[in-house]
Structures are given as C-alpha cells and as structure tokens.
C-alpha atoms as a PDB file:
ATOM      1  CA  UNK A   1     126.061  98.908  91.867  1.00  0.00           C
ATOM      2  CA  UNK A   2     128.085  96.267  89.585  1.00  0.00           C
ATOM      3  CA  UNK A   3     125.800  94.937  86.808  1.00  0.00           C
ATOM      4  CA  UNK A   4     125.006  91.151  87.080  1.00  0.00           C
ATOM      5  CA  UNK A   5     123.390  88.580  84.850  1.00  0.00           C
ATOM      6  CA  UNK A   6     120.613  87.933  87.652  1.00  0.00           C
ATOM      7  CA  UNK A   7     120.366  87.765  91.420  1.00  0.00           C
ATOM      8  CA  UNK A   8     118.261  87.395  94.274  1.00  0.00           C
ATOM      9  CA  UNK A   9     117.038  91.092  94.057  1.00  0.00           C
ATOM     10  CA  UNK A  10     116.500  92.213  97.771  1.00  0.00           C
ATOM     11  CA  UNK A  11     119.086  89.918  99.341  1.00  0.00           C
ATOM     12  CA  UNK A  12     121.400  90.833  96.438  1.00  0.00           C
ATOM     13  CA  UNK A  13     120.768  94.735  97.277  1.00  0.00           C
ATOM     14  CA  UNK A  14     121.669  93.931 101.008  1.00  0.00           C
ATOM     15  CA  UNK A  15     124.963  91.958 100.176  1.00  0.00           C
ATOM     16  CA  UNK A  16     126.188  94.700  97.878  1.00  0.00           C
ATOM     17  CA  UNK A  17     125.150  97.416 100.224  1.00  0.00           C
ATOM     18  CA  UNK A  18     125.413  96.443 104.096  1.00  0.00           C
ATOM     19  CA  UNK A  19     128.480  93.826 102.514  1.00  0.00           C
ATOM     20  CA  UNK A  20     126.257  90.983 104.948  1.00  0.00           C
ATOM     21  CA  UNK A  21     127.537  88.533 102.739  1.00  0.00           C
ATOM     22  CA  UNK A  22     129.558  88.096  99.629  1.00  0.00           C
ATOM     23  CA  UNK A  23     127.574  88.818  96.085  1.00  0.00           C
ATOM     24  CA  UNK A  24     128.605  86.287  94.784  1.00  0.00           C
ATOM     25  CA  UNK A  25     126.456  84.006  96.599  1.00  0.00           C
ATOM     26  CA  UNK A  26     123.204  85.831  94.984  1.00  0.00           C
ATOM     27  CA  UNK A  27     123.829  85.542  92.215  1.00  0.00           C
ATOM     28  CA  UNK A  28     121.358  83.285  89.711  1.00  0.00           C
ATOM     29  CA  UNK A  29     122.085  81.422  86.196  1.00  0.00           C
ATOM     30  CA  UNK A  30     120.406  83.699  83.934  1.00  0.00           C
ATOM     31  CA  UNK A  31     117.328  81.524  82.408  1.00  0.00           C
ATOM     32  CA  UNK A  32     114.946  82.063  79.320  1.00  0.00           C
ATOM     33  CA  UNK A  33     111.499  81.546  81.014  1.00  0.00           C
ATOM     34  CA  UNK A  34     110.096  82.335  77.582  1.00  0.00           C
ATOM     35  CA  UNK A  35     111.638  80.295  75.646  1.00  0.00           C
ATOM     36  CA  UNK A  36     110.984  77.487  78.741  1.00  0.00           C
ATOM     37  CA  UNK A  37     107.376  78.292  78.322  1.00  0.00           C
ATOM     38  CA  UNK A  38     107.435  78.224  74.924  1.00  0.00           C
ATOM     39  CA  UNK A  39     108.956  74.344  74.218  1.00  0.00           C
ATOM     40  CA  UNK A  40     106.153  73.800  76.860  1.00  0.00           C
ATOM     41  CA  UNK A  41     103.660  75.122  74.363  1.00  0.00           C
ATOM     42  CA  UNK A  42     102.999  78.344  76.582  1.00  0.00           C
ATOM     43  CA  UNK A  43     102.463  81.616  74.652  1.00  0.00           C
ATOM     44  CA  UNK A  44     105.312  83.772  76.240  1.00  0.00           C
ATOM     45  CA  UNK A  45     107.104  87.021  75.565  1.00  0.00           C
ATOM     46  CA  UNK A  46     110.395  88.732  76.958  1.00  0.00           C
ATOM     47  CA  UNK A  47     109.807  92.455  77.913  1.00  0.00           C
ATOM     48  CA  UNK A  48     113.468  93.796  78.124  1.00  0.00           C
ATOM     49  CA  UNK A  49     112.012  97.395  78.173  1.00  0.00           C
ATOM     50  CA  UNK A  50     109.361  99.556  80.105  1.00  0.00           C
ATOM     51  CA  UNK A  51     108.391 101.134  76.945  1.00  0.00           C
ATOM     52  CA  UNK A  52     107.078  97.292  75.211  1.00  0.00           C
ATOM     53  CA  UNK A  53     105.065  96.498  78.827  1.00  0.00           C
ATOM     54  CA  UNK A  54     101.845  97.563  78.190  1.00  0.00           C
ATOM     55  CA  UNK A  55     101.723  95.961  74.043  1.00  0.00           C
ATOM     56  CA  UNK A  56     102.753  92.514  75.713  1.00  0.00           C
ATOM     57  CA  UNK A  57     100.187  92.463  78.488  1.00  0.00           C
ATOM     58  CA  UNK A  58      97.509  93.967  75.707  1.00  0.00           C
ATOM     59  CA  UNK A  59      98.214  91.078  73.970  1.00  0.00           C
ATOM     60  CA  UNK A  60      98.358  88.819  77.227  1.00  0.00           C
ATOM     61  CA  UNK A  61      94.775  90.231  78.134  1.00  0.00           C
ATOM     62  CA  UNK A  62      93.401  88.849  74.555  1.00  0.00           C
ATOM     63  CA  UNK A  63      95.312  86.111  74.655  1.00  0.00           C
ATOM     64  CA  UNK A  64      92.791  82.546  75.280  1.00  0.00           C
ATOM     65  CA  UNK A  65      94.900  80.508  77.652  1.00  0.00           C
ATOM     66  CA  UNK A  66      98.468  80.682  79.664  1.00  0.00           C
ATOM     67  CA  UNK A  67     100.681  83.362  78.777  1.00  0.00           C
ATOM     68  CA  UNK A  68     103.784  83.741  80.326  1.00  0.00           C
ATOM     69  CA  UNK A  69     105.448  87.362  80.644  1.00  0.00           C
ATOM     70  CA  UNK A  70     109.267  87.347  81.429  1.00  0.00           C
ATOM     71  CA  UNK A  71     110.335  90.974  82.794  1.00  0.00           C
ATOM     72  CA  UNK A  72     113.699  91.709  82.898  1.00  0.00           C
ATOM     73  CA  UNK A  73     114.190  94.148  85.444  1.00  0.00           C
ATOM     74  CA  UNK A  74     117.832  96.540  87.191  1.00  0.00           C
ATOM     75  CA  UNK A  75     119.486  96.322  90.110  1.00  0.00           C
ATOM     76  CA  UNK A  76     117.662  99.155  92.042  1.00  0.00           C
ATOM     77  CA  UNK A  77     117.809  99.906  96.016  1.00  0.00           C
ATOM     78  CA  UNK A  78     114.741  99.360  98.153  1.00  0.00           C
ATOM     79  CA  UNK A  79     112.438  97.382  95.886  1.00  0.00           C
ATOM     80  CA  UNK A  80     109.507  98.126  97.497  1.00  0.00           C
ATOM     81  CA  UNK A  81     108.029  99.661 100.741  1.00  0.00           C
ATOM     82  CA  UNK A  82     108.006  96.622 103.361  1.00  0.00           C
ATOM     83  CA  UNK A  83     111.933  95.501 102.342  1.00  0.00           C
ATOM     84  CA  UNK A  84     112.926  99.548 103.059  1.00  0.00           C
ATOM     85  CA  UNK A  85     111.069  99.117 106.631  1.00  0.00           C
ATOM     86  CA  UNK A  86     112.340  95.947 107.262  1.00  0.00           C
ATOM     87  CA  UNK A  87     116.193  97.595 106.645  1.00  0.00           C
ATOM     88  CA  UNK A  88     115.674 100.455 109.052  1.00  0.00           C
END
C-alpha cells in the first residue's frame, strides 16, 4: 500500500483495496496533537515507535493530571476484528 502522511485508517484501507472511492479523499493534514496539547499546557508525548510505548505510558501512569499520548501508527489491512467482519 502507498505510504501517506495520514488517513482515515479503515475507510482509507477500503479505498486503496476494494478502489470504492478515490484515496485521495482519505486522506488527513498530518497534525502535531502533542505539540497542540502542549501550547494548551497538556503534558504530551509522540510515540513514533512500538519499542518507546510502554516508557511513555509509564510515565503517563505517574503523571498527576492530563497527559496526552500521540501514536503514530502504518497503514495495515483489517485493523481490527469487527471492520474484517463487516468486509466479508
């Protein structure tokens, strides 16, 4: 699958895959929620990687207050259980 900024994930899986409708129309402006959070006064880190998941929400857990966690995540066919049933 062609590698885009960010999308709609399950309707983005069906356009590329069934061709439904055009990609380009799931597509999404790629955002900072962290540093959103942050200019909000929200403690908030970026986890780019599986491997720095569980140090983030470690800290998250000792963390006293809101703490947003932005997780960037692939383009990967059927996301979960309930979209793959609801595609058969």
């Amino acid at each position: 699958m062609p590698s885009i900024a960010s999308a709609h994930g399950a309707i983005h899986i069906d356009a590329v895959g069934n061709g439904s409708i055009s990609e380009q129309f799931t597509r999404l402006p790629r955002h900072d929620w962290a540093a959103f959070a942050s200019s909000l006064g929200v403690t908030a880190r970026n986890v780019k990687r599986l491997d720095d998941l569980e140090s983030v929400l470690s800290e998250a857990s000792q963390h006293d207050g809101p703490f947003l966690i932005d997780v960037k995540t692939g383009v990967f066919p059927a996301p979960n259980r309930y979209y793959m049933a609801a595609a058969a």
